[in-house]
Protein backbone atom coordinates (compact mmCIF):
# COMPACT_ATOMS: atom_id res chain seq x y z
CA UNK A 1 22.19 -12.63 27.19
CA UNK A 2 23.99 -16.33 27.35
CA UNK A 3 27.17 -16.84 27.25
CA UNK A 4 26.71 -18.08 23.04
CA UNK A 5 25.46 -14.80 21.79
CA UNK A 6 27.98 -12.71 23.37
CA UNK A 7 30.75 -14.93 22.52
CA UNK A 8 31.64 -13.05 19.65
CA UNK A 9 32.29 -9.79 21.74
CA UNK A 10 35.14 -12.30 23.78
CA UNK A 11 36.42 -13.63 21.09
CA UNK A 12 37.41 -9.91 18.98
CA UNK A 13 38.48 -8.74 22.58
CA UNK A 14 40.84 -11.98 22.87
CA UNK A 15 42.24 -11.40 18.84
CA UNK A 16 42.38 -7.52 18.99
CA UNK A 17 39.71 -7.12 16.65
CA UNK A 18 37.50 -3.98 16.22
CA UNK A 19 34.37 -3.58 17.28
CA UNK A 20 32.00 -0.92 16.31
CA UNK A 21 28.99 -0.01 18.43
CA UNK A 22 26.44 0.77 15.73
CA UNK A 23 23.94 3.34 17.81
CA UNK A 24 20.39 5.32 17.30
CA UNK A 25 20.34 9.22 17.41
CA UNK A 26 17.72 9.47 20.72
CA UNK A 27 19.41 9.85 24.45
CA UNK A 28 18.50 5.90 24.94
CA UNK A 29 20.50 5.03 22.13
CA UNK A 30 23.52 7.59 23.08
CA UNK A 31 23.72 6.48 26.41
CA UNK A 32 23.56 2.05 25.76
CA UNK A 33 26.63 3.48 23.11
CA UNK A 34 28.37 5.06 25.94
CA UNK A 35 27.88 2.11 28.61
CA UNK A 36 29.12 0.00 25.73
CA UNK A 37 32.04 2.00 25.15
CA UNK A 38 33.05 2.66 28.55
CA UNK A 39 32.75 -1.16 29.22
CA UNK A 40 34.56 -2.58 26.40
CA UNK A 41 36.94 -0.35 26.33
CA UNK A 42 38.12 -1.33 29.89
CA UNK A 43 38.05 -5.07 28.81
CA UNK A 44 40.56 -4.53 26.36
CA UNK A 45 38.63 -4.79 23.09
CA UNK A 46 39.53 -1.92 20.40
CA UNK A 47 36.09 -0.22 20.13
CA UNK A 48 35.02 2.22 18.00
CA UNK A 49 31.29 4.33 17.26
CA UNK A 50 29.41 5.54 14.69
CA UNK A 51 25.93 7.02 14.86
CA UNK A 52 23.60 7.25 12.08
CA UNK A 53 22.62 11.37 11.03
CA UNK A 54 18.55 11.37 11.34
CA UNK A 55 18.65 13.92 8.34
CA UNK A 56 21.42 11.95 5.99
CA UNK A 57 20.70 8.23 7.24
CA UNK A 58 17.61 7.58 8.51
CA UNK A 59 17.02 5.10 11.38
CA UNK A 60 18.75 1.47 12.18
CA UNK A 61 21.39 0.12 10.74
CA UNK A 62 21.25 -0.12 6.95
CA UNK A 63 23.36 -1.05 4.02
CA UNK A 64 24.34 2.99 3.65
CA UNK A 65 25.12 2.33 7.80
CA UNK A 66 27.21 -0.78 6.55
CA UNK A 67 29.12 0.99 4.10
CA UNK A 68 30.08 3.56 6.24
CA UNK A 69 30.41 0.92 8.82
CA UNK A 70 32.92 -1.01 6.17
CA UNK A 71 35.47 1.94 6.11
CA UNK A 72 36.40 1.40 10.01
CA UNK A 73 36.96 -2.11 9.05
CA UNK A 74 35.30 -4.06 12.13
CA UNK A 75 35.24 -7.38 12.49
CA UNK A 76 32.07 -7.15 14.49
CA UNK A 77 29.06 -4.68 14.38
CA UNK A 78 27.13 -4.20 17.71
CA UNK A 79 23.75 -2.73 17.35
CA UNK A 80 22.84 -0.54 20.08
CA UNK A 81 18.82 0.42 20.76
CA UNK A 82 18.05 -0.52 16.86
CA UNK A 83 18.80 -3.45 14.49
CA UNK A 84 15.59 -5.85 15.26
CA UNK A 85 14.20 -4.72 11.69
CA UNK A 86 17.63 -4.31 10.13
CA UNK A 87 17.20 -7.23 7.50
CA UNK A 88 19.13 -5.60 4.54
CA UNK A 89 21.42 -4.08 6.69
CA UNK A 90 22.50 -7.37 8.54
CA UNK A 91 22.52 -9.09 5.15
CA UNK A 92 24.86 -6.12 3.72
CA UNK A 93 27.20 -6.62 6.63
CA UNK A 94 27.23 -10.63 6.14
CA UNK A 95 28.37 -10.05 2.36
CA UNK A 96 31.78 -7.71 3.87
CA UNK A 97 32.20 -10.16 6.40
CA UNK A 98 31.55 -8.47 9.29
CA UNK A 99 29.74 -10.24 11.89
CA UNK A 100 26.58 -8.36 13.04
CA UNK A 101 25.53 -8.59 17.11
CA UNK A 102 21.93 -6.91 17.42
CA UNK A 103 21.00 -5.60 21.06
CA UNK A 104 17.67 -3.75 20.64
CA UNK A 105 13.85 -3.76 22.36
CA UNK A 106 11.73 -2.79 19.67
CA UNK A 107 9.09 -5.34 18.78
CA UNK A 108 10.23 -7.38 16.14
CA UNK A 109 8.47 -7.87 12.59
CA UNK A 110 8.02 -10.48 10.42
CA UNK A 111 11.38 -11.56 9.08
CA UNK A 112 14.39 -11.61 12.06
CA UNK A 113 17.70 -10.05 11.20
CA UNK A 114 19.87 -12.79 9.75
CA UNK A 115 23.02 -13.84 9.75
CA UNK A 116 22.79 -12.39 13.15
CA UNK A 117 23.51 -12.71 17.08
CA UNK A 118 20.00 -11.33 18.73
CA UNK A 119 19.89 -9.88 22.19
CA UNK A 120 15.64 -8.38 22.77
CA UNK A 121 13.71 -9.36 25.63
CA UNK A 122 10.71 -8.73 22.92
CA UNK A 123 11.93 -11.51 20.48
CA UNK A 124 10.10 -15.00 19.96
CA UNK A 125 11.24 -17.13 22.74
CA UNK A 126 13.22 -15.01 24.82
CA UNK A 127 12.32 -15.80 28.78
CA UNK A 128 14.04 -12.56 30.04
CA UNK A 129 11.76 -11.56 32.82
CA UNK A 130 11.12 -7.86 32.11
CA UNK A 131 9.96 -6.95 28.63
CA UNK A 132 10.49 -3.41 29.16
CA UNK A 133 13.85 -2.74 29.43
CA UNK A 134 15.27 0.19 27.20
CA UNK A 135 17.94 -0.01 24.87
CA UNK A 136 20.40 0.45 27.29
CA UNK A 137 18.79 -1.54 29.73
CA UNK A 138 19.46 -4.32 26.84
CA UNK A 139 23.16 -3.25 26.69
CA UNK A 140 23.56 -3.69 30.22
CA UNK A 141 22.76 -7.30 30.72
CA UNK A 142 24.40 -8.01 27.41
CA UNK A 143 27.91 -6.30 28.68
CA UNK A 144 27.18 -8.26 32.19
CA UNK A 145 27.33 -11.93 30.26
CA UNK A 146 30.50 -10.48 28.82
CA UNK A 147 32.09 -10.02 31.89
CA UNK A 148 31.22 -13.12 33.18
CA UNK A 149 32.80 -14.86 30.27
CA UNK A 150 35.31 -13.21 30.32
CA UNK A 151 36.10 -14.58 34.02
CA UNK A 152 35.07 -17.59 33.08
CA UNK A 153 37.76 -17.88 30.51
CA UNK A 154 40.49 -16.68 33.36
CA UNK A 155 40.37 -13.20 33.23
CA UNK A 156 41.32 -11.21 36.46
CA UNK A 157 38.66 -9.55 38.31
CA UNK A 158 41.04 -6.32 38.50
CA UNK A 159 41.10 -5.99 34.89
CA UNK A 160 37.25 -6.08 34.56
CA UNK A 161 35.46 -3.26 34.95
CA UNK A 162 32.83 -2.52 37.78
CA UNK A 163 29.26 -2.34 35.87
CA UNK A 164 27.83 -0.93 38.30
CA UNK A 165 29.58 2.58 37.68
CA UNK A 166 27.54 2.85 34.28
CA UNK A 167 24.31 2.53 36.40
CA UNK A 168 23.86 6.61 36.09
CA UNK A 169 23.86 6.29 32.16
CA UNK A 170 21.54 3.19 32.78
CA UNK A 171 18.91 5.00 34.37
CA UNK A 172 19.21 8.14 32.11
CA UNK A 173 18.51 5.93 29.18
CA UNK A 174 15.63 4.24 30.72
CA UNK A 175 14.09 7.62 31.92
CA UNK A 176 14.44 9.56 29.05
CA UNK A 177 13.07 6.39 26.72
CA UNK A 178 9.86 6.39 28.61
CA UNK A 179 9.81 2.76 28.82
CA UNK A 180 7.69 0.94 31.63
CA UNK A 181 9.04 1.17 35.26
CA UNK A 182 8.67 -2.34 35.68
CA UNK A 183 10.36 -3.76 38.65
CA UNK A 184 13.53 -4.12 36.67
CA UNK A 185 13.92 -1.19 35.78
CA UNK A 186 13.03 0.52 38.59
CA UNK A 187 16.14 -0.93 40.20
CA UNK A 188 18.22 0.49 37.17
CA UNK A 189 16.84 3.98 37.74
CA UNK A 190 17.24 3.88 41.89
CA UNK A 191 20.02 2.64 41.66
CA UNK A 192 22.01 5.11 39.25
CA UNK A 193 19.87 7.96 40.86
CA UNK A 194 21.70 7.13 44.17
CA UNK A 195 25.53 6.96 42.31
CA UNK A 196 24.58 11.03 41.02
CA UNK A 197 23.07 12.15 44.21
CA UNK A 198 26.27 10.35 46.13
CA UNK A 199 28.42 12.45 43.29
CA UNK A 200 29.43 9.23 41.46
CA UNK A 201 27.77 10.70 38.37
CA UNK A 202 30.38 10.16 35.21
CA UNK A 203 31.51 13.68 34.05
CA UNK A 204 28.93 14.05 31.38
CA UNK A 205 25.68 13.65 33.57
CA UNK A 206 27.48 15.44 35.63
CA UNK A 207 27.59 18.41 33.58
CA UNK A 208 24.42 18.33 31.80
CA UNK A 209 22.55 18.81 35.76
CA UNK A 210 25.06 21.65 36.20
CA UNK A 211 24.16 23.84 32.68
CA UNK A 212 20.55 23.16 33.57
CA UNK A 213 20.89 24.84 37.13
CA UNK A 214 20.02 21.29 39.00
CA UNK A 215 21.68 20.29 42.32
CA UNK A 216 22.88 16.59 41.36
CA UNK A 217 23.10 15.47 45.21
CA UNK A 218 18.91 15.49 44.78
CA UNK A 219 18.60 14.27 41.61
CA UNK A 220 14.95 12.50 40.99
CA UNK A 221 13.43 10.69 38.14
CA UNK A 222 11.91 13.88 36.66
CA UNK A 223 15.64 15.77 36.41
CA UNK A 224 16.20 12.81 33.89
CA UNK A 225 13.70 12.79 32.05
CA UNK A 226 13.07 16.51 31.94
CA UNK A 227 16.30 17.87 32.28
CA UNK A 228 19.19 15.47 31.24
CA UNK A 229 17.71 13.37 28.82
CA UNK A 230 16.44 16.14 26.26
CA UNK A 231 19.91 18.06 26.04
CA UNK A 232 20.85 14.45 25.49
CA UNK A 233 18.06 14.31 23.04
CA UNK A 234 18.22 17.41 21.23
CA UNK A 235 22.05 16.58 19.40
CA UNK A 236 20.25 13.76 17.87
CA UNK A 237 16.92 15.82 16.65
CA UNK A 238 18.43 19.25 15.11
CA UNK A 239 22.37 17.83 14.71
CA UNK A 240 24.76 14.72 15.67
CA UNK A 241 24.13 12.52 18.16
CA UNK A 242 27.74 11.97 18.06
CA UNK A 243 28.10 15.14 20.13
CA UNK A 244 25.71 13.77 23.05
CA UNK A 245 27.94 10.71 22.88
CA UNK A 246 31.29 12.04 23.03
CA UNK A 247 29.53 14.28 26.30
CA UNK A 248 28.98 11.00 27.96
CA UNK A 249 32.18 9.58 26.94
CA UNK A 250 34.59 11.58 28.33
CA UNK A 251 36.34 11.75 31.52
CA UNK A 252 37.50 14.94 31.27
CA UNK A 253 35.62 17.38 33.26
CA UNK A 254 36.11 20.55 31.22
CA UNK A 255 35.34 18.44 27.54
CA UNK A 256 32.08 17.59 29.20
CA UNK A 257 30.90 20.60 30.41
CA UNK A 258 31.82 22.23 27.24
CA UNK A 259 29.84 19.95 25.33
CA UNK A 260 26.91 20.21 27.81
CA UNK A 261 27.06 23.66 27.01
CA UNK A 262 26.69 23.00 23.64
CA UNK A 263 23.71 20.62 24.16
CA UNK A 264 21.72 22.84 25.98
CA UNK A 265 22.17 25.55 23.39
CA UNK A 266 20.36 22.82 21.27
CA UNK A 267 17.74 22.12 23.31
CA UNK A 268 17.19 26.01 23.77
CA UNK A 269 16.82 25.71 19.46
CA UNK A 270 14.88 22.60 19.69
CA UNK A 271 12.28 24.42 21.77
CA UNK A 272 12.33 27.24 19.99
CA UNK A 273 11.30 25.16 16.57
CA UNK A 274 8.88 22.96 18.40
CA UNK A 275 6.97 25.51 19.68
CA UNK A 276 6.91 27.01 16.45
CA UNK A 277 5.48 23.52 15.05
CA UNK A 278 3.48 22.89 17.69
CA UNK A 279 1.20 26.02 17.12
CA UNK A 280 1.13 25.17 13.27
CA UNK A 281 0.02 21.79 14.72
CA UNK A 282 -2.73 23.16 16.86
CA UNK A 283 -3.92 25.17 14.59
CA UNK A 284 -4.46 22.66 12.03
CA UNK A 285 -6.28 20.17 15.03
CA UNK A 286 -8.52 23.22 15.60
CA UNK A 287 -9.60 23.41 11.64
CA UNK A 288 -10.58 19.69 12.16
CA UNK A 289 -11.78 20.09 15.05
CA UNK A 290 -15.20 20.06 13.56
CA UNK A 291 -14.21 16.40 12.49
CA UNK A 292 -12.42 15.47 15.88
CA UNK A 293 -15.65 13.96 17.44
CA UNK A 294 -15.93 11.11 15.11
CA UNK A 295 -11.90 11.06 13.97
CA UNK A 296 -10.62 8.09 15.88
CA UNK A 297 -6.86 9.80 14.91
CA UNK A 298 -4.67 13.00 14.19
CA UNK A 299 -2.15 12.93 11.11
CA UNK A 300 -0.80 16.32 10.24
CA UNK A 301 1.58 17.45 8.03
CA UNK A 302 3.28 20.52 6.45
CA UNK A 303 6.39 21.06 4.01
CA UNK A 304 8.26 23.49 6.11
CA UNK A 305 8.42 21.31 9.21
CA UNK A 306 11.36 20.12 11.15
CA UNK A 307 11.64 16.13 11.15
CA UNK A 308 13.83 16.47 14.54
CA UNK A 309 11.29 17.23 16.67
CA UNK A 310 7.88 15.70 15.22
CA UNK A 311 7.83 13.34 17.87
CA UNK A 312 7.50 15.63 20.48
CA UNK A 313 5.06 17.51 18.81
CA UNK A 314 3.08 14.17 18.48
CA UNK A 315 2.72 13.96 21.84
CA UNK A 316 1.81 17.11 22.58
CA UNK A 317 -1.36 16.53 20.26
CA UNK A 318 -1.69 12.99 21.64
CA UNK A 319 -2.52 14.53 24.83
CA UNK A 320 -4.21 17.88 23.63
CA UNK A 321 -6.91 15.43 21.36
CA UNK A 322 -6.47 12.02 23.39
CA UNK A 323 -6.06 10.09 19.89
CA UNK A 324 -3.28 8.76 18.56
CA UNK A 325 -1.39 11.01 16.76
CA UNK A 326 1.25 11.20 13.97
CA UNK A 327 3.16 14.12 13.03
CA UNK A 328 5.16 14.14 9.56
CA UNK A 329 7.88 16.20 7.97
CA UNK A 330 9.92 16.12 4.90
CA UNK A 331 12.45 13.30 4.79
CA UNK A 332 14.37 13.91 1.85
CA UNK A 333 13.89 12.22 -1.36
CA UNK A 334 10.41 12.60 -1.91
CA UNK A 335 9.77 11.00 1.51
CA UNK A 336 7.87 12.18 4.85
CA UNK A 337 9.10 11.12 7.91
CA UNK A 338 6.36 10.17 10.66
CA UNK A 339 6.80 9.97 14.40
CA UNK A 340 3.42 8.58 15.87
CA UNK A 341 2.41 8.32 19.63
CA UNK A 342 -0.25 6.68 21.17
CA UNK A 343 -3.44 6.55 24.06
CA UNK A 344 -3.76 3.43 26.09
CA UNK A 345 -5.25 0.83 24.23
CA UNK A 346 -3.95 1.39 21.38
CA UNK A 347 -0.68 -0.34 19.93
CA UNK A 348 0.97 1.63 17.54
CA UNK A 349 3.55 -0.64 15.63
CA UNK A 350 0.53 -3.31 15.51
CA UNK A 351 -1.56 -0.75 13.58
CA UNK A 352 1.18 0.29 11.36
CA UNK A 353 1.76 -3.03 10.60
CA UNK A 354 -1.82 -3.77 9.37
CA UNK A 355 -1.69 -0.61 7.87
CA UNK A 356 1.38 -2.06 5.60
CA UNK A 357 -0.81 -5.27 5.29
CA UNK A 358 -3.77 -3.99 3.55
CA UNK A 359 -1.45 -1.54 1.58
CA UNK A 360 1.36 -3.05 0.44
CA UNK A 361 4.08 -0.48 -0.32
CA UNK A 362 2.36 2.68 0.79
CA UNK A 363 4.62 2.75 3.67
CA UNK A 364 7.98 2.48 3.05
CA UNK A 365 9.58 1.65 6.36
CA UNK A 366 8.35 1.51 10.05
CA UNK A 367 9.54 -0.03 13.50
CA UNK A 368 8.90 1.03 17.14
CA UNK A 369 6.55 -0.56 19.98
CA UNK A 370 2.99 0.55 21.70
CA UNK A 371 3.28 3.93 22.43
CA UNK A 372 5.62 5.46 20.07
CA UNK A 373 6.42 4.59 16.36
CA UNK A 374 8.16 5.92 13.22
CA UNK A 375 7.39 5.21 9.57
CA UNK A 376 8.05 6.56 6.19
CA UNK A 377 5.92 7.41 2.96
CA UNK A 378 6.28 8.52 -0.11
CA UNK A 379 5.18 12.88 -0.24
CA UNK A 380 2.02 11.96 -2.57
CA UNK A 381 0.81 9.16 0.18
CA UNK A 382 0.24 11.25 3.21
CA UNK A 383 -3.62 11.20 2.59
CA UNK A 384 -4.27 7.52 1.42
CA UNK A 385 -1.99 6.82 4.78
CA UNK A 386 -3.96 9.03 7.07
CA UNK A 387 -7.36 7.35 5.77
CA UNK A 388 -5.79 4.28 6.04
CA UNK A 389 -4.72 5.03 9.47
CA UNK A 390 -7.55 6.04 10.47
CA UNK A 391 -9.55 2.81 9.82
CA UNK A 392 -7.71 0.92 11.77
CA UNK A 393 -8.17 3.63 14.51
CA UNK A 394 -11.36 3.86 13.98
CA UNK A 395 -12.00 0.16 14.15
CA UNK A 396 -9.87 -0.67 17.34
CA UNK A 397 -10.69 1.98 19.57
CA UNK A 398 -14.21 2.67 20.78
CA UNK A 399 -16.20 5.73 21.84
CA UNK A 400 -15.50 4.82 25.25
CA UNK A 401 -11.33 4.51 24.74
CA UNK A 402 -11.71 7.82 23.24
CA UNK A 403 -13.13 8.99 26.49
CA UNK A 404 -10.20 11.18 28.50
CA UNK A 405 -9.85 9.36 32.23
CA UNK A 406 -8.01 11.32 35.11
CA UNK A 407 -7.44 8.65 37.47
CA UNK A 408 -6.72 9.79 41.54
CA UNK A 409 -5.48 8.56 44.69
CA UNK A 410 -8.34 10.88 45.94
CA UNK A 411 -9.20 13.89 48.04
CA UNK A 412 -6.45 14.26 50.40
CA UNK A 413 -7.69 14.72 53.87
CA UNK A 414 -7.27 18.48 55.94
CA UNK A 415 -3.15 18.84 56.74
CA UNK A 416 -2.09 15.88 54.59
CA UNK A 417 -1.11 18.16 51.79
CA UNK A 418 2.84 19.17 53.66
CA UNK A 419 6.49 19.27 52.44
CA UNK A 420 6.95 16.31 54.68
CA UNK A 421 5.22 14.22 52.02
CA UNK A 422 6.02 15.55 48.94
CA UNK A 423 9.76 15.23 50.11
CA UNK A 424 8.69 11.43 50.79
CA UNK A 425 7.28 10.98 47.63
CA UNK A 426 10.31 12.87 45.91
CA UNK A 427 12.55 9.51 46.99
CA UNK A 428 10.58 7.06 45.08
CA UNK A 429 11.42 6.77 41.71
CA UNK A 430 8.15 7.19 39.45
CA UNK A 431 7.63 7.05 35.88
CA UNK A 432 5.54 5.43 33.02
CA UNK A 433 3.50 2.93 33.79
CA UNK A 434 4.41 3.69 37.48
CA UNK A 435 2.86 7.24 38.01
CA UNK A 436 3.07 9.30 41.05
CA UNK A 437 0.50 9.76 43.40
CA UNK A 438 -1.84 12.33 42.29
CA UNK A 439 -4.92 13.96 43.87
CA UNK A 440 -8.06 15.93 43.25
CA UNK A 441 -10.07 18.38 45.04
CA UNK A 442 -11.92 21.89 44.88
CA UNK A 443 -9.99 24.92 45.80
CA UNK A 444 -10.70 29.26 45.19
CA UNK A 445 -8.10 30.57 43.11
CA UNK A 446 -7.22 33.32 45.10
CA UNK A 447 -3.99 35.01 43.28
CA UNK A 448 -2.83 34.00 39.74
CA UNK A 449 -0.36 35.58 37.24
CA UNK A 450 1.59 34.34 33.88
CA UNK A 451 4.96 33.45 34.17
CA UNK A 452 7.63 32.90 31.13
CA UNK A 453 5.11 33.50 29.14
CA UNK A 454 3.40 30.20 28.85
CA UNK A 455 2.52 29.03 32.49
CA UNK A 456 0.47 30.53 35.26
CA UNK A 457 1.81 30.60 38.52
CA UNK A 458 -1.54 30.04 40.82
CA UNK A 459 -2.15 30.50 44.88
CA UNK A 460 -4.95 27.97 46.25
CA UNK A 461 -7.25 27.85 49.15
CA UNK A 462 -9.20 25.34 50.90
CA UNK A 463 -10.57 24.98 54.79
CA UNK A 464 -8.20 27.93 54.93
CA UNK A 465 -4.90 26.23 53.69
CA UNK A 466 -3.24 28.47 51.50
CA UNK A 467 -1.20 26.37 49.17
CA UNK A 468 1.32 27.67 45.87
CA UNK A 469 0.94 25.79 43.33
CA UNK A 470 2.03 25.62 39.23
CA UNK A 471 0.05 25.11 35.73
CA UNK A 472 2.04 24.82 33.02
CA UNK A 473 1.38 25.20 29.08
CA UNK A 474 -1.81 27.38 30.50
CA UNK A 475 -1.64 31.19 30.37
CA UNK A 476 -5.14 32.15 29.88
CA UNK A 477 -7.19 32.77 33.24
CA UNK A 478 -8.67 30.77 35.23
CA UNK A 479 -12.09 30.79 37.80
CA UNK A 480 -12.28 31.69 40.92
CA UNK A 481 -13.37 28.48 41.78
CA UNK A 482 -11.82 25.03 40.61
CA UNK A 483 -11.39 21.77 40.75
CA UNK A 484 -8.14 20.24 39.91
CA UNK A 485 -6.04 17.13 39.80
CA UNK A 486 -2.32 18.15 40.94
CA UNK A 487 0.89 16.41 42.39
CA UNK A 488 2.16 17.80 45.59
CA UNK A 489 6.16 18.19 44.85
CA UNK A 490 9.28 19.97 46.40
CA UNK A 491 10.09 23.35 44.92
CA UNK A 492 13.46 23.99 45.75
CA UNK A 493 15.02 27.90 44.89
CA UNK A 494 17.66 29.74 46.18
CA UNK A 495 18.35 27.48 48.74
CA UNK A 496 14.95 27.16 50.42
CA UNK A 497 12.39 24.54 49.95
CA UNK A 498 8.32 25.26 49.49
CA UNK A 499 5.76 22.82 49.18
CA UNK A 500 4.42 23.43 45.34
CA UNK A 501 1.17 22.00 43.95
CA UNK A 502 1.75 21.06 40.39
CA UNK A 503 -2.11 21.14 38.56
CA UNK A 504 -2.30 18.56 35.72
CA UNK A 505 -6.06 18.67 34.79
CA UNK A 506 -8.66 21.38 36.20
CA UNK A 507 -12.27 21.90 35.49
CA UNK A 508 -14.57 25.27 36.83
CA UNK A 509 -16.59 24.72 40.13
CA UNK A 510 -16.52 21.81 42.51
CA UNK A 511 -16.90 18.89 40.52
CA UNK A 512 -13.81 17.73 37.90
């Protein structure tokens, strides 16, 4: 971000003029509104919030957003992890007056935003080294050029805050966004994993490790994106996103741990409705499964489905059919909502866009970037879309990207598999696009039994190494002889730590 585009944040700081962070409803969104917040706030500016309702709203910020917006009376709208498709909206704030700042990192479309300030690394022209950054990542830099103009124009450094205090939220954001761990943002993460394991965590992170049963001072990568960010997450898909905000917010200990609480009671609902979906999902793959071989893609639908959590369930079937998959619910309005995710190779928002191309108006709205994408149609349109779809799919993506890889550091050599290194490999901070090691070999299943009532709980042999090891989403038995593809990790309970084999893939016999 220069020192021009955020210019406008200065100058309503310098007048006393309200600003109102604009946000999305997912746990990147919530926590580049927090940073923003937090930051502003402590430069003086009179900042304000206001997240769009998934169910009422819909995404970005539009002119029902601006209205609502308009009652606050801003002088300046800041876009947080959304606005890069926001043309109406921008041009409904322009008409009140209100200046519109955009900080997003979704690919943008056709037609920019305008009148409108735009901070994306993905924008025509921009020369910001990493392309990847999330939404908060974006946030970030953008509050970093405001500090520095702000000394620039003589502010004292006391007065400023220290930026690098919001690096937990920064790294939650990132993590839970599943955006590339490109060198960037690898620094992000590390570094605000090293503020929560050093107990520098703000009282909202805080909290949402402590209802989950995590020990903070070992936080990893994983804890965010698996523990923290869906409580985070789950406000915005069955509620308010407000509420995950406000958690990350406050500085008051009890507030935040209350509201934790109150997150993970969502999430416990969230999973509860997902796996409900989930099945229906399945079982609707399985009656095409007869199709599946030559499908190049998976749409589903049903009325009584829950448009919170469709992207989850996406990816779930992403995985489970190695297509890309989109998963639609009722909107409201006569609309489905879609939430697509994709296989490598594949760009999502490219295909919906040529989609849109060769038929105009069947879908409504869309936005998003490679891997994941939302959209919405008209009820009546699911089945032109999915054929529609499905060229496309069927015309990028070959019989050979269709073909499921597993790819391995290898067969790990007799001892190397020790606490020793998965406690090494525990301190690196790994993620998409930067995977953990992972390796593959035979071993005899020699004790196995269900646990919670989904995953199987397994102990392996080989050479005569005994090792314990974990399959999850797999209940049904397995061999007595296997090969499988597994992460070595730390399992830490009650105080004691185990080396634990985590299986991701497995075949019968030797071979994979």
């Amino acid at each position: 971000a220069r020192a021009q585009t955020v210019r406008p944040i200065t100058d309503a700081i310098a007048a006393r003029e309200r600003i109102l962070i604009v946000a999305d409803y997912d746990a990147d969104g919530a926590t580049a509104c927090a940073v923003g917040m937090r930051a502003l706030a402590r430069m003086g500016a009179d900042v304000r919030f206001l997240v769009p309702n998934r169910f009422e709203h819909g995404y970005g910020l539009t002119p029902e957003i601006v209205a609502l917006a308009a009652t606050l009376a801003p002088k300046l709208i800041v876009t947080v992890d959304n606005g890069i498709a926001s043309v109406e909206g921008v041009a409904a704030a322009a008409a009140r007056g209100i200046d519109v700042l955009v900080t997003d990192h979704h690919l943008p479309g056709e037609h920019l935003p305008s009148p409108a300030l735009i901070v994306n690394p993905n924008q025509p022209g921009c020369v910001f080294p990493s392309k990847h950054l999330a939404g908060v990542g974006v946030m970030f830099y953008v509050l970093a050029a405001t500090r520095a103009l702000l000394r620039s124009r003589g502010r004292d450094e006391a007065s400023l805050p220290n930026l690098a205090a919001l690096l937990d939220l920064v790294a939650l954001g990132t993590v839970a966004d599943v955006v590339r761990l490109d060198h960037t943002n690898r620094i992000l993460v590390d570094q605000g994993l090293r503020r929560i394991r050093a107990g520098k965590a703000h009282p909202g992170v805080a909290a949402l490790f402590a209802v989950a049963s995590r020990d903070a001072t070992r936080a990893t990568a994983a804890d965010l994106g698996f523990v923290a960010g869906p409580r985070v997450n789950a406000a915005g898909r069955l509620a308010d996103m407000a509420v995950g905000i406000r958690c990350l917010v406050t500085d008051d200990e009890r507030e935040a741990r209350a509201l934790a609480s109150e997150l993970d009671r969502m999430n416990r609902d969230r999973r509860a409705i997902e796996a409900t979906i989930e099945a229906e999902a399945l079982a609707d793959l399985d009656a095409i499964a007869a199709d599946s071989s030559r499908l190049a893609s998976v749409c589903v639908h049903r009325p009584g489905w829950h448009a919170g959590v469709v992207g989850i369930v996406a990816s779930r079937l992403k995985d489970r059919a190695h297509r890309p998959a989109i998963v639609f619910a009722p909107g409201g309005d006569g609309e489905l909502r879609g939430s697509g995710r994709s296989i490598a190779g594949f760009h999502l928002r490219d295909a919906l866009d040529l989609v849109s191309k060769r038929a105009p108006g069947l879908i409504l709205r869309f936005g998003g970037h490679a891997h994941a994408a939302g959209l919405s149609l008209r009820a009546p349109d699911f089945a032109r879309f999915a054929d529609a779809f499905e060229a496309v799919a069927s015309e990028w993506l070959s019989p050979d990207d269709l073909l499921r890889r597993c790819e391995t550091d290898g067969e790990p050599a007799a001892g190397e598999l020790t606490l020793g290194l998965a406690d090494r490999l525990s301190e690196t901070v790994w993620g998409q696009g930067f995977p953990p090691p992972r390796f593959d070999t035979g071993f005899d299943v020699v004790g196995q039994r269900v646990v919670a009532e989904r995953h199987t709980r397994l102990q392996l042999e080989r050479d005569g190494e005994r090792f314990d090891a974990i399959l999850f989403r797999h209940a049904d038995p397995l061999p007595g002889r296997i090969h499988a593809v597994f992460r070595p990790e730390v399992n830490r309970w009650q105080g004691s730590e185990s080396l634990e084999l985590v299986v991701e893939h497995w075949a019968p016999g030797a071979e994979p």
